[in-house]
C-alpha atoms as a PDB file:
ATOM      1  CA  UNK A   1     164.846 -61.664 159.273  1.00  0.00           C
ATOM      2  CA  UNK A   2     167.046 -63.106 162.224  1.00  0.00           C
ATOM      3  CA  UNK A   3     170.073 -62.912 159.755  1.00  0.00           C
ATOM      4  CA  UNK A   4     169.488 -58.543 159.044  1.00  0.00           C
ATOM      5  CA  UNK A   5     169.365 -58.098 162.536  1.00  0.00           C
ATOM      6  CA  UNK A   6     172.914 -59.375 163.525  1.00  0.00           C
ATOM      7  CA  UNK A   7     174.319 -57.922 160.902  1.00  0.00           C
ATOM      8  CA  UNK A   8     173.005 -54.676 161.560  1.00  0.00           C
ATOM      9  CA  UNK A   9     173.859 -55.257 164.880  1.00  0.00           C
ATOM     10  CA  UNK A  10     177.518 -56.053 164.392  1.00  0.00           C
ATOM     11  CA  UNK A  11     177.496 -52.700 162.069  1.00  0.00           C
ATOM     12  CA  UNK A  12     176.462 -50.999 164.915  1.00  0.00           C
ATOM     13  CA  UNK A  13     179.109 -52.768 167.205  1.00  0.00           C
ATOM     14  CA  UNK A  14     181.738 -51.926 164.795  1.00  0.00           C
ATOM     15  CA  UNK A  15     180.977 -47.934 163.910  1.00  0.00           C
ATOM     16  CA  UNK A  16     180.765 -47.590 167.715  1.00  0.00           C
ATOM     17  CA  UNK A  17     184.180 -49.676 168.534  1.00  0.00           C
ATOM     18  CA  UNK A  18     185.873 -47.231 165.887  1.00  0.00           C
ATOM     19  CA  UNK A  19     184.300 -44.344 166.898  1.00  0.00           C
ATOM     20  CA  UNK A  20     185.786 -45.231 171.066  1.00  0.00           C
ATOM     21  CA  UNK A  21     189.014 -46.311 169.300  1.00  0.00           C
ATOM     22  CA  UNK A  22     189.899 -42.807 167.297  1.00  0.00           C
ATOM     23  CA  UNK A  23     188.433 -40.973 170.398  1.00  0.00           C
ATOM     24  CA  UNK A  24     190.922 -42.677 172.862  1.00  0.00           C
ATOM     25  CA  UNK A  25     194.030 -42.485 170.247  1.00  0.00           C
ATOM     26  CA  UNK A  26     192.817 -38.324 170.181  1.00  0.00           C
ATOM     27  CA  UNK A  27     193.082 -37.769 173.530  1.00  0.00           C
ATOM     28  CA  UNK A  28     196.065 -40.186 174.233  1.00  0.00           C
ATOM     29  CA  UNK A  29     198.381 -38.068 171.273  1.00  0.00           C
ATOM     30  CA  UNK A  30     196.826 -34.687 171.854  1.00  0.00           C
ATOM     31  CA  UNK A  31     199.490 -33.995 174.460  1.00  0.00           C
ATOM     32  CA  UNK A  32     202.070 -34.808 172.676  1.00  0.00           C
ATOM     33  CA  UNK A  33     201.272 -32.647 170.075  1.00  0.00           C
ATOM     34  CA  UNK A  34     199.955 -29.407 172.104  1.00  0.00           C
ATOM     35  CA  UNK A  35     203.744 -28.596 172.873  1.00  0.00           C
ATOM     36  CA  UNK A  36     204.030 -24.924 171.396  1.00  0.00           C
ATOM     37  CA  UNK A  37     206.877 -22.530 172.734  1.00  0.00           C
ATOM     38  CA  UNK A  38     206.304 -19.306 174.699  1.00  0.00           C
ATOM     39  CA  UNK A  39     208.495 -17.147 173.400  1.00  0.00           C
ATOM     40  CA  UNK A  40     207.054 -15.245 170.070  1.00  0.00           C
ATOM     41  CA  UNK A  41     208.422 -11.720 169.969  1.00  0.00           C
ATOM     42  CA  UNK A  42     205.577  -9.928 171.907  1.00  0.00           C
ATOM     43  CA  UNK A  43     205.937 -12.476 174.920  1.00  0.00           C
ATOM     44  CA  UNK A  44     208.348 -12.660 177.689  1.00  0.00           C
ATOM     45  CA  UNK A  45     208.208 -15.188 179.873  1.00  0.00           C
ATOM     46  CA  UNK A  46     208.448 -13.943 183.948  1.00  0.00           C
ATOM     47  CA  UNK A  47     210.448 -15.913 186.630  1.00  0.00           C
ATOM     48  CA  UNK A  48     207.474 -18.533 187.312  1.00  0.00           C
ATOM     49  CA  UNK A  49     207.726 -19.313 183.353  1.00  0.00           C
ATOM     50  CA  UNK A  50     204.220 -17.406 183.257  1.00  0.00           C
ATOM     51  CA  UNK A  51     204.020 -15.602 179.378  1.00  0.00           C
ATOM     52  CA  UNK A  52     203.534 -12.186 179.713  1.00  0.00           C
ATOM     53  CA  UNK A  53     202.868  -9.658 177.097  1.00  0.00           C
ATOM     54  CA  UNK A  54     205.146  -7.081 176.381  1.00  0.00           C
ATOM     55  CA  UNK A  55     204.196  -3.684 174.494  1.00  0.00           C
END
């Protein structure tokens, strides 16, 4: 009985370390990845780089 319960333990340990893992790789890449220009057609971008619309 000893035996099932650190194994199920270490399963637990393990789901939860990869869970943390592919959390922390997310956020560390999202920023890298978020980079998107300003400048479709409809936009114009003012003199503080803010995107306006333009109609």
């Amino acid at each position: 009985m000893e035996n099932s319960r650190t194994s199920t333990f270490t399963a637990y340990v393990t789901v939860a370390f990869l869970l943390i893992s592919t959390f922390v790789t997310m956020v560390v890449t999202e920023s890298q990845i978020v980079w998107v220009p300003c400048n479709p057609r409809s936009k114009k971008t003012d003199d503080a780089g803010i995107c306006r619309n333009t109609y």
